[in-house]
PDB file of N, CA and C in Angstrom:
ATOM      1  N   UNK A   1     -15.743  -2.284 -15.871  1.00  0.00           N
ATOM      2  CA  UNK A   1     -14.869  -1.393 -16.595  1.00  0.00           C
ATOM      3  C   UNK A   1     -13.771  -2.228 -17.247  1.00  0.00           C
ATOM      4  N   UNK A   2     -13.695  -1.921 -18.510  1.00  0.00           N
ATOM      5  CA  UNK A   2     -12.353  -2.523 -19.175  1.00  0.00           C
ATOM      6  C   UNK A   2     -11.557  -1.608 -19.822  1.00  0.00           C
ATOM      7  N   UNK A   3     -10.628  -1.744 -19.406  1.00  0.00           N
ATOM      8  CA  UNK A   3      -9.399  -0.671 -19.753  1.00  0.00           C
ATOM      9  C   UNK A   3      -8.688  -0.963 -20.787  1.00  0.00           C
ATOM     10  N   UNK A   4      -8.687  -0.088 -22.001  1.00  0.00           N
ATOM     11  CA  UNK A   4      -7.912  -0.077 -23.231  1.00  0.00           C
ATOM     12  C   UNK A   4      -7.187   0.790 -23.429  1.00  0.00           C
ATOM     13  N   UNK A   5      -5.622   0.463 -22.979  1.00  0.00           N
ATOM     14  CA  UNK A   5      -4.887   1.519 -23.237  1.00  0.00           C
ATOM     15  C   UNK A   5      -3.971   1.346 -24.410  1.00  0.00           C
ATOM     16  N   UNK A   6      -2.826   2.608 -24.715  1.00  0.00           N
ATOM     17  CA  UNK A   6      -1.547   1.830 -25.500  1.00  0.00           C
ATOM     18  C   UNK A   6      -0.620   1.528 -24.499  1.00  0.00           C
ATOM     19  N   UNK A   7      -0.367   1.874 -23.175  1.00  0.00           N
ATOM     20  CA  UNK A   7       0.411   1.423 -22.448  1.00  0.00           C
ATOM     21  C   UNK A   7       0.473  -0.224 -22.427  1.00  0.00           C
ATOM     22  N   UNK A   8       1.625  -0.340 -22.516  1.00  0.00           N
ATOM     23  CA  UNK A   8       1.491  -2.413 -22.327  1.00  0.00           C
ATOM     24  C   UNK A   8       2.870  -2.608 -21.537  1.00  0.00           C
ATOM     25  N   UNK A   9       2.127  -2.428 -19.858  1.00  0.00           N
ATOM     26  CA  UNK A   9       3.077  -2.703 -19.036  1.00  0.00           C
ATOM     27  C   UNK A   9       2.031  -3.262 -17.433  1.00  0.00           C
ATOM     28  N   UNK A  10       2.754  -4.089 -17.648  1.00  0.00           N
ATOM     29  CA  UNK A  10       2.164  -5.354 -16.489  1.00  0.00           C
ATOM     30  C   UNK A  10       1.526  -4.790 -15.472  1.00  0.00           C
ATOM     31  N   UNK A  11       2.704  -4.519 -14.351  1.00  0.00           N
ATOM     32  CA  UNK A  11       2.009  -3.819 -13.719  1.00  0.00           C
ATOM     33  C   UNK A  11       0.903  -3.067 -13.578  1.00  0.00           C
ATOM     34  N   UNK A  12       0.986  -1.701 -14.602  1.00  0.00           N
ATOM     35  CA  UNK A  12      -0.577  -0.562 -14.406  1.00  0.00           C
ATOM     36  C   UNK A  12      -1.326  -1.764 -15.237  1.00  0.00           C
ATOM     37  N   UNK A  13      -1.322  -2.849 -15.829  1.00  0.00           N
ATOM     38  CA  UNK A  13      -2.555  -3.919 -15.900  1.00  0.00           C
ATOM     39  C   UNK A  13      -2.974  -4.192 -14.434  1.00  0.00           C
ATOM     40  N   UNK A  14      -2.173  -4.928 -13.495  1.00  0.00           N
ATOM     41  CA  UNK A  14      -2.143  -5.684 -12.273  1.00  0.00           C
ATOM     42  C   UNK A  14      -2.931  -4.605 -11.350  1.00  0.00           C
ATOM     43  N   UNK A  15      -2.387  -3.320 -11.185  1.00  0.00           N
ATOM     44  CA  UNK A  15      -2.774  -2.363 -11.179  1.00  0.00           C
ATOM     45  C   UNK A  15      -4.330  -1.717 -10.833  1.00  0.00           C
ATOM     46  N   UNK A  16      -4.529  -1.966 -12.531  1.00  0.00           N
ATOM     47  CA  UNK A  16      -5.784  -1.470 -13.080  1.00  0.00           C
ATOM     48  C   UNK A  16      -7.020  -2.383 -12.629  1.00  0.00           C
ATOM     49  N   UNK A  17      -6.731  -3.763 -12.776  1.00  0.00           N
ATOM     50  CA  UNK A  17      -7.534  -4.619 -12.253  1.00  0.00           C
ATOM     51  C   UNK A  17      -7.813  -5.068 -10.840  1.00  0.00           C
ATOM     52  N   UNK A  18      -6.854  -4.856  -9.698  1.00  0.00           N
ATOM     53  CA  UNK A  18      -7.317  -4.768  -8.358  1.00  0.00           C
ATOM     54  C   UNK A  18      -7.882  -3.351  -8.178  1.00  0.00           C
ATOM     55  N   UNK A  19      -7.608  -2.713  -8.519  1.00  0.00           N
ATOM     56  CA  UNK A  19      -8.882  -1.388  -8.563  1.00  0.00           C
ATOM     57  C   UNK A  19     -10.179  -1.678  -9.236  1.00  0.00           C
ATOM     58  N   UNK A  20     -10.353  -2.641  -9.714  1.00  0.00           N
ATOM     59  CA  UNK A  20     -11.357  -3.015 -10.195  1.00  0.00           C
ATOM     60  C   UNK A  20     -12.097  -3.045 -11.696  1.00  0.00           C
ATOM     61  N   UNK A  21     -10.959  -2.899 -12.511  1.00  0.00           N
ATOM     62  CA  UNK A  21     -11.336  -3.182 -14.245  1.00  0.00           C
ATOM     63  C   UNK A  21     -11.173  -4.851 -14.134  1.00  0.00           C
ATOM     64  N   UNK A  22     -12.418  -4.764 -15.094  1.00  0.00           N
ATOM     65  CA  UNK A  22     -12.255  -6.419 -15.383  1.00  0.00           C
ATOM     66  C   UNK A  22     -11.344  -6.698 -16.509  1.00  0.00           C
ATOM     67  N   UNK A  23     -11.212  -5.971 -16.846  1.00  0.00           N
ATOM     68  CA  UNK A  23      -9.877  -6.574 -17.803  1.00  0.00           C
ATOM     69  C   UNK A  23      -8.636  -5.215 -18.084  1.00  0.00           C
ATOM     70  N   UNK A  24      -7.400  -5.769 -19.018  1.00  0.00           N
ATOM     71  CA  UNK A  24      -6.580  -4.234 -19.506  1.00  0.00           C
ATOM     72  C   UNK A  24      -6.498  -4.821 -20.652  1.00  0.00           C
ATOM     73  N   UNK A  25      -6.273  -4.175 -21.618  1.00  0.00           N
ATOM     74  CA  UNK A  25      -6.383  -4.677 -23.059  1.00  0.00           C
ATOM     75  C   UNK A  25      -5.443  -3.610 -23.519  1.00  0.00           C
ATOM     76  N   UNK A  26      -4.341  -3.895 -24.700  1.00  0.00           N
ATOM     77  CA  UNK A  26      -3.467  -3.047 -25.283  1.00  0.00           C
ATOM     78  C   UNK A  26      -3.979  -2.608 -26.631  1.00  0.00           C
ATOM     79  N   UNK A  27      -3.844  -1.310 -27.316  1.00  0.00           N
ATOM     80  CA  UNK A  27      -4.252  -1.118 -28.771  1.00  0.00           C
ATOM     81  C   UNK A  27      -3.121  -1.947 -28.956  1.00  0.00           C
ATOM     82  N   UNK A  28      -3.716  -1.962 -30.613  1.00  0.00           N
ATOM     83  CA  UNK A  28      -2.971  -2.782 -31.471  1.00  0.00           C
ATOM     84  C   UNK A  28      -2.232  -4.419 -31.024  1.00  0.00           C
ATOM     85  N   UNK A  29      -2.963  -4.855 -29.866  1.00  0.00           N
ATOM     86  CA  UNK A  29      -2.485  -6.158 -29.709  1.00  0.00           C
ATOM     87  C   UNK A  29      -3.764  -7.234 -29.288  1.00  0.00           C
ATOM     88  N   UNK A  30      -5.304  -6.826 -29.444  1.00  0.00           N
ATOM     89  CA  UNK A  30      -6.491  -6.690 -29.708  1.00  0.00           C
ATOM     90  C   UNK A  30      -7.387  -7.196 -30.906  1.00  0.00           C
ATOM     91  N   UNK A  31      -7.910  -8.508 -31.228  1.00  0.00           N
ATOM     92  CA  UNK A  31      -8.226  -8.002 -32.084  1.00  0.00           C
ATOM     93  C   UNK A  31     -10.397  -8.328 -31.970  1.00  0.00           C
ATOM     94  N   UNK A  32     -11.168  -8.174 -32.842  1.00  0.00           N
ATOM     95  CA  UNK A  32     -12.616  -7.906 -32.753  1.00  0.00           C
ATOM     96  C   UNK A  32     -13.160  -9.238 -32.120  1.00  0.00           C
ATOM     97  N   UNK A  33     -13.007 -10.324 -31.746  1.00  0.00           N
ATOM     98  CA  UNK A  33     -13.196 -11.384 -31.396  1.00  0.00           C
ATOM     99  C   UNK A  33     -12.609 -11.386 -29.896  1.00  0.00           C
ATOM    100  N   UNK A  34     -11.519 -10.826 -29.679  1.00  0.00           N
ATOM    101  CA  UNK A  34     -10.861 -10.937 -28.123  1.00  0.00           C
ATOM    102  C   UNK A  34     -11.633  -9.670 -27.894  1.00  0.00           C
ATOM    103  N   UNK A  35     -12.161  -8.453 -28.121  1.00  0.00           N
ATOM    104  CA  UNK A  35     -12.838  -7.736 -27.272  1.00  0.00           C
ATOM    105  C   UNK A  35     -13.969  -8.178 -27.051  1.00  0.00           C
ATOM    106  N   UNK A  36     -14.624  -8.397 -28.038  1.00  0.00           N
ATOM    107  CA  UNK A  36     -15.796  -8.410 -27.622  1.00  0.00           C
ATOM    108  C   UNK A  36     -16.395 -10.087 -26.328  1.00  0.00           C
ATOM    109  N   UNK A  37     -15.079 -10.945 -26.648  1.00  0.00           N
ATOM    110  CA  UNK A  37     -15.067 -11.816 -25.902  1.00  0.00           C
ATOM    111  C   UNK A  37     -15.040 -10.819 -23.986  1.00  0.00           C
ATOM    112  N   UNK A  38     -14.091  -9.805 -24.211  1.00  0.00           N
ATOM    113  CA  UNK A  38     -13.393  -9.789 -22.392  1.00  0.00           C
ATOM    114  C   UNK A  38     -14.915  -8.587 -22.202  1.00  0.00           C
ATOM    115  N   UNK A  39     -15.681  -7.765 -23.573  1.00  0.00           N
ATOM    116  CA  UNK A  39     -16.826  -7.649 -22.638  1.00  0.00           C
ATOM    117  C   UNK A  39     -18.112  -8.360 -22.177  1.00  0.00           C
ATOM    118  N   UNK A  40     -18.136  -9.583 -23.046  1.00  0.00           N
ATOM    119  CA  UNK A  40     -18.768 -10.594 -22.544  1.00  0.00           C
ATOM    120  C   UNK A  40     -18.690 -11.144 -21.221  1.00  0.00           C
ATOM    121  N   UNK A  41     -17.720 -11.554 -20.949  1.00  0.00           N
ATOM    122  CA  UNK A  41     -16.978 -11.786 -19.736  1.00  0.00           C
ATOM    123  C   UNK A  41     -17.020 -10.852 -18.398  1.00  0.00           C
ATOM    124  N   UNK A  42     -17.018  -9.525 -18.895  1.00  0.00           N
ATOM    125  CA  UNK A  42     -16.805  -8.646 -17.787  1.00  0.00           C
ATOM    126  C   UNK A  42     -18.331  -8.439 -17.515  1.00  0.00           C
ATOM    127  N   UNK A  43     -19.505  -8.522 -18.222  1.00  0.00           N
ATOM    128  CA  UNK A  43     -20.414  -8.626 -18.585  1.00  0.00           C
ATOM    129  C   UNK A  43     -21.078  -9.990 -16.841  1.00  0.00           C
ATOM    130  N   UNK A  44     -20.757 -10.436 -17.197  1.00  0.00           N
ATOM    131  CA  UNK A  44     -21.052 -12.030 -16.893  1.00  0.00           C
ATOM    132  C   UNK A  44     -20.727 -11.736 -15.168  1.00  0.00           C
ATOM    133  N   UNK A  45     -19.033 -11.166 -15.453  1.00  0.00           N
ATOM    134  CA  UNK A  45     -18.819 -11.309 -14.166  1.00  0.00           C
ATOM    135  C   UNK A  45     -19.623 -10.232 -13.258  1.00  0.00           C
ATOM    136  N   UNK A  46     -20.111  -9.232 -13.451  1.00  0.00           N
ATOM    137  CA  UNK A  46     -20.361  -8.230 -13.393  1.00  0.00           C
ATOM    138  C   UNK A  46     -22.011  -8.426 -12.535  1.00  0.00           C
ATOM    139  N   UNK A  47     -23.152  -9.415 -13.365  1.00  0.00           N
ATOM    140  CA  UNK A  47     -24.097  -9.971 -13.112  1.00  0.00           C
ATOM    141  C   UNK A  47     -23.893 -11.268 -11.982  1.00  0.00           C
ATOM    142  N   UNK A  48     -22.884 -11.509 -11.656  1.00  0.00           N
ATOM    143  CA  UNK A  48     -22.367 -12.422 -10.684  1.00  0.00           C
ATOM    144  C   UNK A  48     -22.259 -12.035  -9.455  1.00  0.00           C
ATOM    145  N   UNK A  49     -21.771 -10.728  -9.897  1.00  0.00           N
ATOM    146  CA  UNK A  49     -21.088 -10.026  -8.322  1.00  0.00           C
ATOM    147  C   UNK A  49     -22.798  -9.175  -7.650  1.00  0.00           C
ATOM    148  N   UNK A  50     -23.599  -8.649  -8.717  1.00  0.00           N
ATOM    149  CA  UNK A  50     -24.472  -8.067  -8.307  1.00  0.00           C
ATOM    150  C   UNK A  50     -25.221  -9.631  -7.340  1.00  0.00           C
ATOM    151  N   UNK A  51     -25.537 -10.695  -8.083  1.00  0.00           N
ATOM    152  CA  UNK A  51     -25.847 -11.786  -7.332  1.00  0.00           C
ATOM    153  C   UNK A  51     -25.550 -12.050  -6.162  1.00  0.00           C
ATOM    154  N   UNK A  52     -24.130 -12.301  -5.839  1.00  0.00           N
ATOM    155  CA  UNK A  52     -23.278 -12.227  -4.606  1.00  0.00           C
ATOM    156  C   UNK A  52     -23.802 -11.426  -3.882  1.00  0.00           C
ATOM    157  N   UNK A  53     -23.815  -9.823  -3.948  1.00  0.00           N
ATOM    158  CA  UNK A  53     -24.371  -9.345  -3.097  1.00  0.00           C
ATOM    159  C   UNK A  53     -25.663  -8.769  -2.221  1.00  0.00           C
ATOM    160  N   UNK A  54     -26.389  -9.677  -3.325  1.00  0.00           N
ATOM    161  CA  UNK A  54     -27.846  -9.880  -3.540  1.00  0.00           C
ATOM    162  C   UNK A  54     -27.907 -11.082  -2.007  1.00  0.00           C
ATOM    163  N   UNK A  55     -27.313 -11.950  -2.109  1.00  0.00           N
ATOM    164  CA  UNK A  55     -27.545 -12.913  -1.478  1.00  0.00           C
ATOM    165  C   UNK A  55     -26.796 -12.978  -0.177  1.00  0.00           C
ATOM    166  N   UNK A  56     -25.495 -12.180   0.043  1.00  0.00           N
ATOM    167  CA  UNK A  56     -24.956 -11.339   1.272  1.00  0.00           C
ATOM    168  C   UNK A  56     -25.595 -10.678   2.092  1.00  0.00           C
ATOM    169  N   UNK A  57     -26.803  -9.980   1.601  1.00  0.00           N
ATOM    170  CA  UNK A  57     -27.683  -9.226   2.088  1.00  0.00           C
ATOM    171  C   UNK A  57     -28.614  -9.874   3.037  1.00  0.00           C
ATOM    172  N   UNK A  58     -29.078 -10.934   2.262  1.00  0.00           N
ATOM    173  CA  UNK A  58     -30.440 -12.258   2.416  1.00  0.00           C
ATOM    174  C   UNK A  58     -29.315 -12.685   3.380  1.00  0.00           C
ATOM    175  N   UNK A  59     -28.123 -13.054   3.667  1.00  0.00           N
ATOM    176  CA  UNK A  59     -27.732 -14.161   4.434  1.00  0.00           C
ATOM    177  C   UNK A  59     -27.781 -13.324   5.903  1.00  0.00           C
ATOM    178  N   UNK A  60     -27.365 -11.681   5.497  1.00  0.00           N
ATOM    179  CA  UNK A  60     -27.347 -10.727   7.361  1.00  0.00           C
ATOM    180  C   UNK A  60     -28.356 -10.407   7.515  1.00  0.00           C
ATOM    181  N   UNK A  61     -29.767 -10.625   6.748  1.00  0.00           N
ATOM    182  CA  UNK A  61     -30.968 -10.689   7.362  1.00  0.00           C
ATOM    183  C   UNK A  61     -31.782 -11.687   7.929  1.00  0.00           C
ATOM    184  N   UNK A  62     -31.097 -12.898   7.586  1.00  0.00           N
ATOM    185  CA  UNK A  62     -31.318 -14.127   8.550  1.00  0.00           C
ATOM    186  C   UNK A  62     -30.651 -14.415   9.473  1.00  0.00           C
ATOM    187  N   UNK A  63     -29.473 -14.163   9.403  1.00  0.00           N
ATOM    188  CA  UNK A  63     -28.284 -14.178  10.735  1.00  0.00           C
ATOM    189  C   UNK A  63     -28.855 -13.257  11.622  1.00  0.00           C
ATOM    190  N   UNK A  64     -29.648 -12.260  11.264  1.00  0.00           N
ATOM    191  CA  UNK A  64     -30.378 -11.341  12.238  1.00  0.00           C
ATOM    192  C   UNK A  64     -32.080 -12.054  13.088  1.00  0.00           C
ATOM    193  N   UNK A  65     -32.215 -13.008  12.523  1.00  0.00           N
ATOM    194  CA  UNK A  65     -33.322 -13.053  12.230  1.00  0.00           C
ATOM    195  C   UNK A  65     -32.938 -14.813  13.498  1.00  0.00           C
ATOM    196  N   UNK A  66     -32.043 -15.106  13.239  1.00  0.00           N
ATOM    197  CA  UNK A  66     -31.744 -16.474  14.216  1.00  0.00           C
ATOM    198  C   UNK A  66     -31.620 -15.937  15.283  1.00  0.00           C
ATOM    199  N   UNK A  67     -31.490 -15.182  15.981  1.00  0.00           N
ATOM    200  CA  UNK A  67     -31.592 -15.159  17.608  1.00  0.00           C
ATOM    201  C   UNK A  67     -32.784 -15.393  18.150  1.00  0.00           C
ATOM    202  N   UNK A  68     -33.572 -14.125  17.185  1.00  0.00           N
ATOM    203  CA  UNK A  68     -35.182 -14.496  17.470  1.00  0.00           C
ATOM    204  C   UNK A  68     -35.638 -16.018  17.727  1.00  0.00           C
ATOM    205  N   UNK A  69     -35.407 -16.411  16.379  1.00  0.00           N
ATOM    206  CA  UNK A  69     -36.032 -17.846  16.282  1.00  0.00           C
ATOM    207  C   UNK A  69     -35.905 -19.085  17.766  1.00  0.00           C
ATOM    208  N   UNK A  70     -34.126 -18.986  17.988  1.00  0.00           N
ATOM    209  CA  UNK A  70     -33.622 -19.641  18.692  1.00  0.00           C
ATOM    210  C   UNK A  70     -34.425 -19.195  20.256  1.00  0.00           C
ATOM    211  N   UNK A  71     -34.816 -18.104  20.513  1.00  0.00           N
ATOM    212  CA  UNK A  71     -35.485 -17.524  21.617  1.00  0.00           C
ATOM    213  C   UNK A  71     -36.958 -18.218  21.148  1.00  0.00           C
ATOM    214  N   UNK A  72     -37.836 -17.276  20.679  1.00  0.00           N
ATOM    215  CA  UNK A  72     -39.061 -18.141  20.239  1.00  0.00           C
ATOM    216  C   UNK A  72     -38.853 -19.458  20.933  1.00  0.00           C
ATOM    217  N   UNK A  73     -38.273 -20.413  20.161  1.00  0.00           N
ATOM    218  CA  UNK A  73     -38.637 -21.823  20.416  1.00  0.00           C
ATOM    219  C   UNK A  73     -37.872 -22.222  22.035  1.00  0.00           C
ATOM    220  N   UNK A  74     -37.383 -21.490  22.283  1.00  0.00           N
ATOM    221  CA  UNK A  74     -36.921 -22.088  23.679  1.00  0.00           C
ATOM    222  C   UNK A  74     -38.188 -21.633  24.883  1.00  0.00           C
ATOM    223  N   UNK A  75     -38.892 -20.543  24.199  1.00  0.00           N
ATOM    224  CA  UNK A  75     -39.767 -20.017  25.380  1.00  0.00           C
ATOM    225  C   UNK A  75     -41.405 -20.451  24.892  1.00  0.00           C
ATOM    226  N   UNK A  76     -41.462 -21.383  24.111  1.00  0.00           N
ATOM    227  CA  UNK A  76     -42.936 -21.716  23.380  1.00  0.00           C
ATOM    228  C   UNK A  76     -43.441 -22.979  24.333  1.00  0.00           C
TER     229      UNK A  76
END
């Protein structure tokens, strides 16, 4: 999510983005090259985080998966 408001005050940016917009952007202080840059970006980051938790997943299904193992080989 990228947030384009006319508000241009720091905070509800600071705000807006630990709630989770990837960016705040002001009208009229914007121009066609900086947007389309921060949805590139948000874009990017966006395919990153799905990754991350792609691989968070894979890491508590092997952390599940080592007790077994560690048993297995002690009793083989």
């Amino acid at each position: 999510m990228i947030v384009l408001t006319a508000l241009d005050d720091e905070n509800t940016a600071l705000g807006a983005v630990q709630s989770g917009a990837q960016d705040y952007l002001v009208k009229g202080q914007i121009n066609t090259s900086q947007l389309i840059r921060s949805i590139r970006y948000a874009m990017e980051r966006q395919k990153l985080m799905t990754e991350l938790e792609k691989r968070l997943k894979e890491i508590k299904t092997l952390q599940g998966l080592l007790p077994m193992c560690a048993w297995c080989q002690k009793y083989s």
